[in-house]
C-alpha atoms as a PDB file:
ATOM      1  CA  UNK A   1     -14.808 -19.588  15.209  1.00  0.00           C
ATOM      2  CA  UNK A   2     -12.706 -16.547  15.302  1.00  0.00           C
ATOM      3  CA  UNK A   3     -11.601 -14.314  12.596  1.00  0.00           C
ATOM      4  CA  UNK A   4      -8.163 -12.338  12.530  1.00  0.00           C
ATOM      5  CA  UNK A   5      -7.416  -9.950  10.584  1.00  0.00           C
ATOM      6  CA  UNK A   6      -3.523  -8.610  10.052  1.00  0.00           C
ATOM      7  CA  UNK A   7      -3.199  -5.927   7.306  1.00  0.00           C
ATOM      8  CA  UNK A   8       0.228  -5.764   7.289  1.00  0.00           C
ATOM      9  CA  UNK A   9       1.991  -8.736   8.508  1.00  0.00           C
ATOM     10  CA  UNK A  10       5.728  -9.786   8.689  1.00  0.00           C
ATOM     11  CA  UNK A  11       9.028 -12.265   8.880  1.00  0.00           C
ATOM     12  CA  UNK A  12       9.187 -11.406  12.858  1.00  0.00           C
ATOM     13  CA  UNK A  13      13.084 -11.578  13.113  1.00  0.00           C
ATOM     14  CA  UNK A  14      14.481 -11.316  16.468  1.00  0.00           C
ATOM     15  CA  UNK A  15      19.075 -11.084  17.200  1.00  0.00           C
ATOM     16  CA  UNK A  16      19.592 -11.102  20.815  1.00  0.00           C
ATOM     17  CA  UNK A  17      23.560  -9.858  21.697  1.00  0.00           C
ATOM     18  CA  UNK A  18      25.130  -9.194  24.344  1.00  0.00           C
ATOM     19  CA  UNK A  19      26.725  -6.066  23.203  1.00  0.00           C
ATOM     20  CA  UNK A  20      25.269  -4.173  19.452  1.00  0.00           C
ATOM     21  CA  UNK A  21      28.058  -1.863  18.299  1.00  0.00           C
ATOM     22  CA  UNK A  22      27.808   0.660  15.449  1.00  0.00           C
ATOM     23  CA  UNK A  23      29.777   0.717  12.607  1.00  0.00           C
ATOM     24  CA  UNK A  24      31.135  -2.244  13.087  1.00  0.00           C
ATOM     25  CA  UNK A  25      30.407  -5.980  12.380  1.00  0.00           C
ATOM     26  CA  UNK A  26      27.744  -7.687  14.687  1.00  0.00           C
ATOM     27  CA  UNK A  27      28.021 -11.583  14.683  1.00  0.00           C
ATOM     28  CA  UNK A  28      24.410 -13.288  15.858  1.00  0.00           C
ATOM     29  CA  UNK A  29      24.193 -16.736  17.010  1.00  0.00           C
ATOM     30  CA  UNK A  30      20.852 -16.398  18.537  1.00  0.00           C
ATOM     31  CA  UNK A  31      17.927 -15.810  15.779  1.00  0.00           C
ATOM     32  CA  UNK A  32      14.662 -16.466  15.801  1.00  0.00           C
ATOM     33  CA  UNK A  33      12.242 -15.797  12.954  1.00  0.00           C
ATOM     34  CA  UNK A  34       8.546 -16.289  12.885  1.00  0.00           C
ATOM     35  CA  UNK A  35       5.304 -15.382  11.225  1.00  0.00           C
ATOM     36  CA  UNK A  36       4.674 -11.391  12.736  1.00  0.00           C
ATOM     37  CA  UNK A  37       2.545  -8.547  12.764  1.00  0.00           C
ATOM     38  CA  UNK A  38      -0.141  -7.797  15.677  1.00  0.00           C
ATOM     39  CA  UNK A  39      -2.966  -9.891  14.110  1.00  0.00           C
ATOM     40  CA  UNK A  40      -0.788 -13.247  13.826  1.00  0.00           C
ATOM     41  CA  UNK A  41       0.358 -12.956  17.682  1.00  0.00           C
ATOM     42  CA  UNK A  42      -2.829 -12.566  18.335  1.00  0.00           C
ATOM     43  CA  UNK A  43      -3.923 -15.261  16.501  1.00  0.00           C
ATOM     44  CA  UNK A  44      -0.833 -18.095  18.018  1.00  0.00           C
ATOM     45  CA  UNK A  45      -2.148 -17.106  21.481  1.00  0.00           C
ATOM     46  CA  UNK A  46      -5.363 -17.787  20.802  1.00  0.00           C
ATOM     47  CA  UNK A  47      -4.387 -20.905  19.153  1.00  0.00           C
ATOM     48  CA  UNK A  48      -2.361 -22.078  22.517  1.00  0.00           C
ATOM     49  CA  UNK A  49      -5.603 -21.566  24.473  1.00  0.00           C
ATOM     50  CA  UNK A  50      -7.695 -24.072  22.614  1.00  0.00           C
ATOM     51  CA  UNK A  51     -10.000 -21.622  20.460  1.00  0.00           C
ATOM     52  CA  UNK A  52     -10.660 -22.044  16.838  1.00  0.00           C
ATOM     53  CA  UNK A  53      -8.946 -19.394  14.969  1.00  0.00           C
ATOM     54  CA  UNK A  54      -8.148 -18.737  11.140  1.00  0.00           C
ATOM     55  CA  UNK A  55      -6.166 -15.996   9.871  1.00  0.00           C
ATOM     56  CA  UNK A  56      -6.818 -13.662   7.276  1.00  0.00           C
ATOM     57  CA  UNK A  57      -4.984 -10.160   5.860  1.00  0.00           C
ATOM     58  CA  UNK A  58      -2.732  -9.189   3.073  1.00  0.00           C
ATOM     59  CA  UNK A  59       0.572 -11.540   1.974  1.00  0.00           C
ATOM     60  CA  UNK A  60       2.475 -11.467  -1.214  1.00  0.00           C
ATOM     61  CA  UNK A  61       5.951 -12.351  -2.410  1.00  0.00           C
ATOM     62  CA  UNK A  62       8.119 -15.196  -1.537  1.00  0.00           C
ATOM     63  CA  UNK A  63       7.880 -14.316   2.202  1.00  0.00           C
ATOM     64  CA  UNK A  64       3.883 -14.405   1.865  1.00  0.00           C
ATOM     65  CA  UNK A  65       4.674 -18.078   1.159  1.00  0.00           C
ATOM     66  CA  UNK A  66       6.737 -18.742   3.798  1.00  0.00           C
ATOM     67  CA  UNK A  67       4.530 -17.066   6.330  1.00  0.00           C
ATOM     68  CA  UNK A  68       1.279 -19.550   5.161  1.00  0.00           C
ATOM     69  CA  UNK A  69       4.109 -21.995   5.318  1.00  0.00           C
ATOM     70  CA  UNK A  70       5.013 -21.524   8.617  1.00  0.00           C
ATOM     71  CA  UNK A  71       1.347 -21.105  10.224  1.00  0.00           C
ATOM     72  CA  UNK A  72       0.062 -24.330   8.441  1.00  0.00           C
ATOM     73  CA  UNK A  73       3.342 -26.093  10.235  1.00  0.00           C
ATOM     74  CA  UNK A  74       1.669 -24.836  13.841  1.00  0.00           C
ATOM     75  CA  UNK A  75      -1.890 -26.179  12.370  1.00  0.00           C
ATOM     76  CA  UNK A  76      -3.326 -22.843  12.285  1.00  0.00           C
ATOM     77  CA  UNK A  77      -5.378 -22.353   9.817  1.00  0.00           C
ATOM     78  CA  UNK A  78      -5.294 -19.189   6.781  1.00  0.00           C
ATOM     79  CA  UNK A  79      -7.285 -17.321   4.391  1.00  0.00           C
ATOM     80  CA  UNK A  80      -4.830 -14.635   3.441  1.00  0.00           C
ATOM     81  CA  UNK A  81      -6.012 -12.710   0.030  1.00  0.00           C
ATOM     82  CA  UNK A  82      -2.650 -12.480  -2.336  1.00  0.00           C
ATOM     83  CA  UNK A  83      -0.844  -8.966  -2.973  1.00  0.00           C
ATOM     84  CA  UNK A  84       1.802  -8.218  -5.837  1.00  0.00           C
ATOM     85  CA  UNK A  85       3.653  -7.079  -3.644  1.00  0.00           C
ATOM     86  CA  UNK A  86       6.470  -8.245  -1.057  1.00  0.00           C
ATOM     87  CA  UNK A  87       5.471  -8.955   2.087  1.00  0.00           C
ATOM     88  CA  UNK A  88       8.203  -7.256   4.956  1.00  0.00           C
ATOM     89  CA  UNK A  89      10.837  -8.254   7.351  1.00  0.00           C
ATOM     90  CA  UNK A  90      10.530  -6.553  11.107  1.00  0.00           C
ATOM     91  CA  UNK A  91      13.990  -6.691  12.989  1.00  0.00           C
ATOM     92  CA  UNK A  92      14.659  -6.299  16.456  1.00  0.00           C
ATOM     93  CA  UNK A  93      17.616  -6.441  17.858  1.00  0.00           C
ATOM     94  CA  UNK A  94      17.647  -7.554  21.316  1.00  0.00           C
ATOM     95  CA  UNK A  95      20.983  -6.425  23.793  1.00  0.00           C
ATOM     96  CA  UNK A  96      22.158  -5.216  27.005  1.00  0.00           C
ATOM     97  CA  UNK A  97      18.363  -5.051  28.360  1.00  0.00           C
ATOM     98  CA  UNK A  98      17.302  -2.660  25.726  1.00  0.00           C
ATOM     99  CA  UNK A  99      15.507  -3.545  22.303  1.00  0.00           C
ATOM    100  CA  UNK A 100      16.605  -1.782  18.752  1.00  0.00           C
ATOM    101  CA  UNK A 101      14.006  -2.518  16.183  1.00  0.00           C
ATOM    102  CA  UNK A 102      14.408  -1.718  12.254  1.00  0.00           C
ATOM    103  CA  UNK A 103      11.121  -2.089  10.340  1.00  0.00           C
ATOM    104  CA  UNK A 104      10.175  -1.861   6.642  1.00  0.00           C
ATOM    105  CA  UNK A 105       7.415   0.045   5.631  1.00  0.00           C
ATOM    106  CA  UNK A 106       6.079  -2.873   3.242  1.00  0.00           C
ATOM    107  CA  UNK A 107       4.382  -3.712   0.122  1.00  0.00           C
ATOM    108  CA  UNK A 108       2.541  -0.550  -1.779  1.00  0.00           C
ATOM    109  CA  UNK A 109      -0.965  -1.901  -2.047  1.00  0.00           C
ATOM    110  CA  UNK A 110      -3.223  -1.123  -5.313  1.00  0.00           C
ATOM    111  CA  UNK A 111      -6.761   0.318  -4.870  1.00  0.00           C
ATOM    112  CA  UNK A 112      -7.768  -3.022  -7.040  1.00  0.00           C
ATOM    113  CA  UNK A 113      -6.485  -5.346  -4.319  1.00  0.00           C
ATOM    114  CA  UNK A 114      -7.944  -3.275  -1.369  1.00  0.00           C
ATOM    115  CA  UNK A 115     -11.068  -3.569  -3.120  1.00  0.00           C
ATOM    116  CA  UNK A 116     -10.842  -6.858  -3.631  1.00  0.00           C
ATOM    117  CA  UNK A 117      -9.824  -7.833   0.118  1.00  0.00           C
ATOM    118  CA  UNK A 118     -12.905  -6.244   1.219  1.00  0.00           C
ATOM    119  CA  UNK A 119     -14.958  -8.670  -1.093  1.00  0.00           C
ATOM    120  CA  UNK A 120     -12.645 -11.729   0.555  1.00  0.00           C
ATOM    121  CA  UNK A 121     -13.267 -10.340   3.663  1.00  0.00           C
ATOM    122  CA  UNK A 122     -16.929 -10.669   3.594  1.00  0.00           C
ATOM    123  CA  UNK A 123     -17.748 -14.022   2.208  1.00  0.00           C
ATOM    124  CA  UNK A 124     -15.151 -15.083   5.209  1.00  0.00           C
ATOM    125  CA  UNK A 125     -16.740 -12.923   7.823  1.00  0.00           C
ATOM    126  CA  UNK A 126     -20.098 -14.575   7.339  1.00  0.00           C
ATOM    127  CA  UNK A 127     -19.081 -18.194   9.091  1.00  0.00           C
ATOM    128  CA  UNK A 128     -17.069 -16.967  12.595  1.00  0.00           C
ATOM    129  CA  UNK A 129     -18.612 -15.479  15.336  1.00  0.00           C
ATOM    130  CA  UNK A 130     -16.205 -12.676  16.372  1.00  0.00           C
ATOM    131  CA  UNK A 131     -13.264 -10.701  14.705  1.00  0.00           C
ATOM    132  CA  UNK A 132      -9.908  -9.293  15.999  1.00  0.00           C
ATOM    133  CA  UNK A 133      -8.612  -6.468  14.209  1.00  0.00           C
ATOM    134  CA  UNK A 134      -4.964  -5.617  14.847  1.00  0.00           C
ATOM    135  CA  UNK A 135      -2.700  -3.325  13.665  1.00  0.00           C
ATOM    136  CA  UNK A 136      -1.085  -0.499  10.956  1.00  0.00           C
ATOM    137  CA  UNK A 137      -1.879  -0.219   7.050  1.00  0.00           C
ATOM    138  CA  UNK A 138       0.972  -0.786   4.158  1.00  0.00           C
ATOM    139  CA  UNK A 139       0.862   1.949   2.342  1.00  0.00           C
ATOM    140  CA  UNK A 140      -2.214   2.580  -0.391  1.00  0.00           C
ATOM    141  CA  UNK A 141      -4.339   1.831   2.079  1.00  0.00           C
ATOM    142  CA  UNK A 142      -6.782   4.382   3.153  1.00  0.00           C
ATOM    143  CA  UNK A 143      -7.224   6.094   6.690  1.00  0.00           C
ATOM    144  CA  UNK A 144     -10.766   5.234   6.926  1.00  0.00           C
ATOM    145  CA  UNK A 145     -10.300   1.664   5.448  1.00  0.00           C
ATOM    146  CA  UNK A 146     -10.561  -0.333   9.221  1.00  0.00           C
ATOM    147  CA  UNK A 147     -14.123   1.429   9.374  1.00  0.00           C
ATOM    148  CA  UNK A 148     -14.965  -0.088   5.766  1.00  0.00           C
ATOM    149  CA  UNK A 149     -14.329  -3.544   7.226  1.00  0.00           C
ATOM    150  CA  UNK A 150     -16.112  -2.996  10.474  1.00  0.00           C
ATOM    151  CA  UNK A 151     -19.320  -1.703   8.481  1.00  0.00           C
ATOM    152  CA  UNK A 152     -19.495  -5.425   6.939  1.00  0.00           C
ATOM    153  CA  UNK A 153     -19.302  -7.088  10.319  1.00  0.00           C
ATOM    154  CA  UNK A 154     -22.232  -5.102  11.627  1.00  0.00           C
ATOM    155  CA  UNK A 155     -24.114  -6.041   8.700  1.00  0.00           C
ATOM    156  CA  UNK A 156     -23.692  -9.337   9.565  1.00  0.00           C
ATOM    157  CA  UNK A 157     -24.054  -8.783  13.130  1.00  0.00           C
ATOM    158  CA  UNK A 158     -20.501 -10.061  14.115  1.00  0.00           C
ATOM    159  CA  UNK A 159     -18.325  -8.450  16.866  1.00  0.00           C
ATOM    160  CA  UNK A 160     -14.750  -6.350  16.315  1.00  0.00           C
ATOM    161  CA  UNK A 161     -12.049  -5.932  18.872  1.00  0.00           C
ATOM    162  CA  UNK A 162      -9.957  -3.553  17.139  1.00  0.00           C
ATOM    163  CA  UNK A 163      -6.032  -2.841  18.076  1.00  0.00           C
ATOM    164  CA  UNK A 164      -5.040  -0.059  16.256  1.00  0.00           C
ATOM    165  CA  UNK A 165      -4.019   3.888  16.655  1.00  0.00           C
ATOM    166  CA  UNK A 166      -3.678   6.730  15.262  1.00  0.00           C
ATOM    167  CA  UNK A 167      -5.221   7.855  12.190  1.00  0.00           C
ATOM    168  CA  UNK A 168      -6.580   4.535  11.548  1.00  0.00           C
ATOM    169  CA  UNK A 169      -8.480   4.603  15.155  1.00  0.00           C
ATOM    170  CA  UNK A 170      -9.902   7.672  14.766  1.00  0.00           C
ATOM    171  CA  UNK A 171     -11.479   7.499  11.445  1.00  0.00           C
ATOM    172  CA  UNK A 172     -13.705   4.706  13.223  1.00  0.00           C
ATOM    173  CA  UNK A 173     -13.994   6.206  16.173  1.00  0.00           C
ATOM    174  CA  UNK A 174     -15.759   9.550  13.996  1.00  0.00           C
ATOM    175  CA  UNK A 175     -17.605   7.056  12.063  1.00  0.00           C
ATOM    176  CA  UNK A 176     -20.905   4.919  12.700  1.00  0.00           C
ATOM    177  CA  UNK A 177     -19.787   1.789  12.219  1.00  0.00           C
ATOM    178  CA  UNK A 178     -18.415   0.927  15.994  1.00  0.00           C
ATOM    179  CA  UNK A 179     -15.988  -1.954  17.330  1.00  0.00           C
ATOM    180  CA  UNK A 180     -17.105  -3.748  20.166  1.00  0.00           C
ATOM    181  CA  UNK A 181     -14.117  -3.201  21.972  1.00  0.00           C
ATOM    182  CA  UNK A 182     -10.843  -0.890  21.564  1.00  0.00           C
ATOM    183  CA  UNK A 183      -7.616  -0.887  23.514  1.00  0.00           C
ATOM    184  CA  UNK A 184      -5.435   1.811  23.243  1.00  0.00           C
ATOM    185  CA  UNK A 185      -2.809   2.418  25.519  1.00  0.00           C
ATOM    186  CA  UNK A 186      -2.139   5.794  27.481  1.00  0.00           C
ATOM    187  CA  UNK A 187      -0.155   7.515  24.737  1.00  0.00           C
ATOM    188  CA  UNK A 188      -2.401   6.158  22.068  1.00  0.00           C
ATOM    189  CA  UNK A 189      -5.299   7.657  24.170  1.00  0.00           C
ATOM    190  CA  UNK A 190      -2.925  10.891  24.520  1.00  0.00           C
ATOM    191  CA  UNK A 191      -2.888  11.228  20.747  1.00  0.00           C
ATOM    192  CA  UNK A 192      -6.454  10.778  19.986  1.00  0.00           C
ATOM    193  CA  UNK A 193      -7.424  13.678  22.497  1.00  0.00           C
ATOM    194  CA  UNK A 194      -4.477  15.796  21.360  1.00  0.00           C
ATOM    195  CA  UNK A 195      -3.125  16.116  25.179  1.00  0.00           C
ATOM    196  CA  UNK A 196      -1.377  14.461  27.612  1.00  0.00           C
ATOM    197  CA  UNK A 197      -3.044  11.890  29.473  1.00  0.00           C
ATOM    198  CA  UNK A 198      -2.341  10.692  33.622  1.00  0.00           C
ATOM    199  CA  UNK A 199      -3.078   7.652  34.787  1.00  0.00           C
ATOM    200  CA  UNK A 200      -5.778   9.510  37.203  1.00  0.00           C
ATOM    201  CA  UNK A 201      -9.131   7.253  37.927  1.00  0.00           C
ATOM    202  CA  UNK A 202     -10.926  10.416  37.693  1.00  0.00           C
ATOM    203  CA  UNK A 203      -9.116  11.842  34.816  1.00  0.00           C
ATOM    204  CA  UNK A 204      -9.684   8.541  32.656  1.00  0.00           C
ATOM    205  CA  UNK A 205     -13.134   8.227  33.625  1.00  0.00           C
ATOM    206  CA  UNK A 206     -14.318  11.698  32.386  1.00  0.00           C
ATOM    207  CA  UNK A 207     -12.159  11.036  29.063  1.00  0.00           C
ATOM    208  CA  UNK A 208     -13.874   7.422  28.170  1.00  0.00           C
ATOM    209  CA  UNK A 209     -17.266   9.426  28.494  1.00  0.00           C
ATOM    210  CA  UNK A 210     -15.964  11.925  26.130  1.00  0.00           C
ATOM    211  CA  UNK A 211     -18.499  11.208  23.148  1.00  0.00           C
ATOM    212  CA  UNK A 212     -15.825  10.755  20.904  1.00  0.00           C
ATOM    213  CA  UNK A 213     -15.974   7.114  22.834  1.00  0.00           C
ATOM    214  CA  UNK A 214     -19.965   7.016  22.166  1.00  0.00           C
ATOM    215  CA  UNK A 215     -20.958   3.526  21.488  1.00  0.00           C
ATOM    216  CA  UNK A 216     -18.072   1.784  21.856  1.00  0.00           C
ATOM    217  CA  UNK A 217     -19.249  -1.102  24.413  1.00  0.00           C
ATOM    218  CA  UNK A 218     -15.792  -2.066  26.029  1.00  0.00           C
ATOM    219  CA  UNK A 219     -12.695   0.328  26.528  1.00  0.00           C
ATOM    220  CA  UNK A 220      -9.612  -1.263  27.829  1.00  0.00           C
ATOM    221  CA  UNK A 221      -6.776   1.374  28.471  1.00  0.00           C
ATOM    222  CA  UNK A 222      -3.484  -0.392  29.259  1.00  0.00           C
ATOM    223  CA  UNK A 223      -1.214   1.153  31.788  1.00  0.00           C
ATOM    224  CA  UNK A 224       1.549  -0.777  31.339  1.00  0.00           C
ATOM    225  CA  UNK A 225       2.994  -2.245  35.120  1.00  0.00           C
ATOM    226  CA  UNK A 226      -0.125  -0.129  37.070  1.00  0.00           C
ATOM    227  CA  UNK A 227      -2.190  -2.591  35.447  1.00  0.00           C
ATOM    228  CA  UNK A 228      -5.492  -1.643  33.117  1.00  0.00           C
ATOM    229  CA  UNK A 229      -8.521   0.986  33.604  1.00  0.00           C
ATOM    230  CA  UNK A 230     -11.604  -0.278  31.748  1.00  0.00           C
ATOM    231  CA  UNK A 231     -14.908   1.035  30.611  1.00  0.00           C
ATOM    232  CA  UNK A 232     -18.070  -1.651  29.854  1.00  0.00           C
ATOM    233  CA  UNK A 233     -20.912   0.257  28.877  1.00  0.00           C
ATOM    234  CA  UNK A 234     -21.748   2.551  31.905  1.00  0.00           C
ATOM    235  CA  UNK A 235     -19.292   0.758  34.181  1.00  0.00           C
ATOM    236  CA  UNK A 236     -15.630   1.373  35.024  1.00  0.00           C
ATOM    237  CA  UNK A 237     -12.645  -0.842  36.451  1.00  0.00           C
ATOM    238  CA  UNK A 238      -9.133  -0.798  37.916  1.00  0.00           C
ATOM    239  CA  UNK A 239      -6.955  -3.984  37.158  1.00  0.00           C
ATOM    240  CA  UNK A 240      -4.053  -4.724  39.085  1.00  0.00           C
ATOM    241  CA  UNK A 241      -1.645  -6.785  38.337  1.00  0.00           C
ATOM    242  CA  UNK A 242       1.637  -8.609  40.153  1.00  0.00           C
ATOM    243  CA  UNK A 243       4.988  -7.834  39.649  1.00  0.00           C
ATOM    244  CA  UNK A 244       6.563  -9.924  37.183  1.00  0.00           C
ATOM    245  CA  UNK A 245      10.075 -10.256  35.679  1.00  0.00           C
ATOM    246  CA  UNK A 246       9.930  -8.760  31.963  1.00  0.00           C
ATOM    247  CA  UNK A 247      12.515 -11.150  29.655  1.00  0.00           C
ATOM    248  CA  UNK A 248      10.368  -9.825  26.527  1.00  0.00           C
ATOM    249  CA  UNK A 249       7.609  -7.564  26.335  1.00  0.00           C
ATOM    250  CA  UNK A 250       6.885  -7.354  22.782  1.00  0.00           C
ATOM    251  CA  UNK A 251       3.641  -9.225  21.576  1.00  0.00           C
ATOM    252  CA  UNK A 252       2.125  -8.647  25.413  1.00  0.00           C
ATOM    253  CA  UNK A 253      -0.436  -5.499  24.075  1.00  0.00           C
ATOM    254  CA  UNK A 254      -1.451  -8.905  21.453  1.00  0.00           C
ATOM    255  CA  UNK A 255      -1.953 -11.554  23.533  1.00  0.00           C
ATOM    256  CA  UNK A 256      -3.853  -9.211  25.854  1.00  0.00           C
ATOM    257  CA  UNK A 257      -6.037  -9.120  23.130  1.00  0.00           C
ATOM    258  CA  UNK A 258      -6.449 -12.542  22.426  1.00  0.00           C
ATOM    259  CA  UNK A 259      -7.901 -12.822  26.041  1.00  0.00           C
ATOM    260  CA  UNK A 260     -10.239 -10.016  25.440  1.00  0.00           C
ATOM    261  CA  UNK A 261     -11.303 -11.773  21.762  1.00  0.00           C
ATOM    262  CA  UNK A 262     -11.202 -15.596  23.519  1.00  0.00           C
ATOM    263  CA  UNK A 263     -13.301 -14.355  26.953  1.00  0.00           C
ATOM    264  CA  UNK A 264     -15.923 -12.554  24.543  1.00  0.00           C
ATOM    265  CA  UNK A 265     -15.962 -15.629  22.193  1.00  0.00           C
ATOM    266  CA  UNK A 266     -16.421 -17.523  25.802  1.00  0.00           C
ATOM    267  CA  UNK A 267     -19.373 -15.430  27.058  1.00  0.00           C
ATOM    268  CA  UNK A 268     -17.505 -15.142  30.505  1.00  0.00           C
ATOM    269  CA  UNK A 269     -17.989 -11.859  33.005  1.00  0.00           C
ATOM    270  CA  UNK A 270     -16.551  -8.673  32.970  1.00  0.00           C
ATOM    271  CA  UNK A 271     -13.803 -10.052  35.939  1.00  0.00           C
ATOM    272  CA  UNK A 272     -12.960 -12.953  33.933  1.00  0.00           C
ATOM    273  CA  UNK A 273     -12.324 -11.424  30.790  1.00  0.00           C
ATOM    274  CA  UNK A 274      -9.986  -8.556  32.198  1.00  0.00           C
ATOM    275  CA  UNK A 275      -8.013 -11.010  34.226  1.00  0.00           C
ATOM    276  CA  UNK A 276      -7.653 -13.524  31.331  1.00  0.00           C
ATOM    277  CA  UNK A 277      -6.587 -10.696  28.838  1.00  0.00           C
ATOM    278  CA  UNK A 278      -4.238  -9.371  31.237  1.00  0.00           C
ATOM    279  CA  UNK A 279      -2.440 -12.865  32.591  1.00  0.00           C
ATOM    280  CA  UNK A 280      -2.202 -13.731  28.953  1.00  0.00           C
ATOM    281  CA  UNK A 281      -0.448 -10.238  28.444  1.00  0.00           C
ATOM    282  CA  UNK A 282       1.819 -10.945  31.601  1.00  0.00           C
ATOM    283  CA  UNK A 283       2.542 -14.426  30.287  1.00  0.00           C
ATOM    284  CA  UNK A 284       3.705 -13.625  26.927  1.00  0.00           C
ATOM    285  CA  UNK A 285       6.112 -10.352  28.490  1.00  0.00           C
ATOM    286  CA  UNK A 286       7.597 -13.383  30.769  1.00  0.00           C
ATOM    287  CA  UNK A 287       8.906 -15.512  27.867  1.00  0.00           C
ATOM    288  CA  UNK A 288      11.864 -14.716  25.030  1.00  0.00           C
ATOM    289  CA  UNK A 289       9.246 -15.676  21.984  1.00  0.00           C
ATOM    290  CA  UNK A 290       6.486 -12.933  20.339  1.00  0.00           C
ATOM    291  CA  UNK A 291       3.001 -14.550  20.951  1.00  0.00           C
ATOM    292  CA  UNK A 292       3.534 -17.497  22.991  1.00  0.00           C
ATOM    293  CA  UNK A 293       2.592 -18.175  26.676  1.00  0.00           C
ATOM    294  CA  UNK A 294       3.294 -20.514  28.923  1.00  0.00           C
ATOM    295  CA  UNK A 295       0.345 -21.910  30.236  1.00  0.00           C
ATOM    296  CA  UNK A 296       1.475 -23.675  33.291  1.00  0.00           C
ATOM    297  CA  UNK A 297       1.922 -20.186  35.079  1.00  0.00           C
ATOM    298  CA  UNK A 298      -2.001 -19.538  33.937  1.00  0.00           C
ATOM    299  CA  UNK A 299      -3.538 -19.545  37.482  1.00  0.00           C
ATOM    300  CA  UNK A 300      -1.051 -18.493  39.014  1.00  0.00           C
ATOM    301  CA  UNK A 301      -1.186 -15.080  37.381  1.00  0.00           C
ATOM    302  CA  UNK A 302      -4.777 -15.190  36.863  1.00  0.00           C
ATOM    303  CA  UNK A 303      -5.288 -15.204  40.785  1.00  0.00           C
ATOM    304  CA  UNK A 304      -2.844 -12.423  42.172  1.00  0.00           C
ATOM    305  CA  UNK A 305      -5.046 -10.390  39.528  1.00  0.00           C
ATOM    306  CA  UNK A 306      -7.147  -7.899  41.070  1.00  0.00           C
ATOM    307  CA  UNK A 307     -10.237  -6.341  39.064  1.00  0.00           C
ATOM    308  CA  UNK A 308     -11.737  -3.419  41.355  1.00  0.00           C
ATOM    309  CA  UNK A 309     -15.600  -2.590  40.676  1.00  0.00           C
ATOM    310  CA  UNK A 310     -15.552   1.552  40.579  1.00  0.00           C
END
């Protein structure tokens, strides 16, 4: 069983237009909303690939319902710890090949209720095997708080792939309590080493053995069309992937994280796991929906990947 874990989820509502004009009315006839935030795409892909998943995090508010509402319709199952709060809309407004997005910050959470998710968290964290952590805080929540929930998985002995930046990833990375895996992409990386970052094999390699990275098992850097660079312990690789026609590339950084979560939870090799994280990635960019993948282009994808052995 698998574990995710979405802090601050959302009403995912997506207006594709031809044209968006300012200042003026906009009439939609294409809308889409559906259960959001990185941890819930994760957790539909994983879904659509057959493993078991539930879903845990924060929800509150009349939108909290409709989100559980909406997840027990696709048969996934929940275990979401209830807020005071309301739980947010995202917007994005899709038009003319470009993407607009408006998003609210979110409910304020109290220090009683992040208390208290950390004692849901654990009685839940004792019956799965591996847990996906994806990403930002509402507000209340503390910097090093991601680190406070990956110090009861170790004690328990259970994995973390963690999806997050910032702040938020550097508090763990500075603390002893270590994810099994991290992906950040190049400007995430950029941020956490305060400088610019290339896409240079060499360059990449001598910043993953910085020892800011120290114990940190797998490091998956995402370099958006060039593919992926990856560190496993004391070995590195270059993916490269196929061209593909983009319709939507939000979700793809979370359903390249289901593969990582569903090829660890499958005990597969290192080859396997960074071409299944990075078809499903491709996949989900080559559909209009957030977290979904179309299957029936799997091997397809999956076999013009190449993983290169540095």
């Amino acid at each position: 069983m698998i574990r995710t874990v979405t802090m601050n989820p959302a009403v995912d509502i997506s207006y594709s237009l031809e044209n968006f004009e300012l200042d003026t009315v906009n009439r939609v006839l294409k809308i889409n909303k559906t259960p959001g935030g990185k941890g819930l795409n994760v957790t539909r892909v994983l879904k659509q690939v057959g493993n078991k998943v539930i879903a845990t995090g924060l929800l509150g508010g009349v939108l909290g319902i409709d989100i559980q509402k909406k997840l027990s319709e696709k048969g996934i199952e929940h275990r979401f710890f209830e807020i005071s709060g309301e739980t947010r809309n995202c917007i994005a407004i899709l038009h003319e090949g470009k993407q607009t997005e408006i998003l609210e910050d979110g409910p304020v959470i109290t220090l009683a209720e992040s208390e208290k998710f950390l004692q849901h968290f654990e009685k839940l964290v004792k019956t799965v095997q591996i847990i996906s952590i994806s990403g930002s805080f509402p507000k209340g929540i503390e910097d090093d708080y991601y680190s406070k929930i990956i110090q009861i998985c170790n004690k328990y002995t259970k994995p973390v792939v963690l999806d997050c930046s910032g702040k938020a990833l550097l508090e763990v990375l500075k603390h002893e309590y270590k994810p099994k895996v991290i992906k950040p992409n190049i400007e995430e990386l950029s941020q956490l080493i305060g400088k610019n970052v290339s896409k240079n094999q060499n360059e990449l390699k001598e910043i993953l053995e910085d020892k800011l990275f120290e114990n940190i098992e797998w490091i998956i850097v995402s370099l958006g069309a060039d593919g992926a660079f990856a560190k496993h312990n004391d070995k590195f690789y270059k993916v490269n992937i196929p061209k593909i026609e983009v319709v939507n590339p939000v979700g793809s950084g979370d359903s390249t994280v289901a593969g990582i979560i569903s090829a660890i939870y499958e005990n597969t090799s290192d080859e396997n796991l960074l071409k299944k994280a990075n078809t499903l990635g491709m996949l989900n960019a080559m559909e209009n929906l957030t977290g979904f993948v179309n299957l029936e282009k799997y091997d397809e994808i999956f076999n013009k990947i190449e993983v290169i052995d540095l």
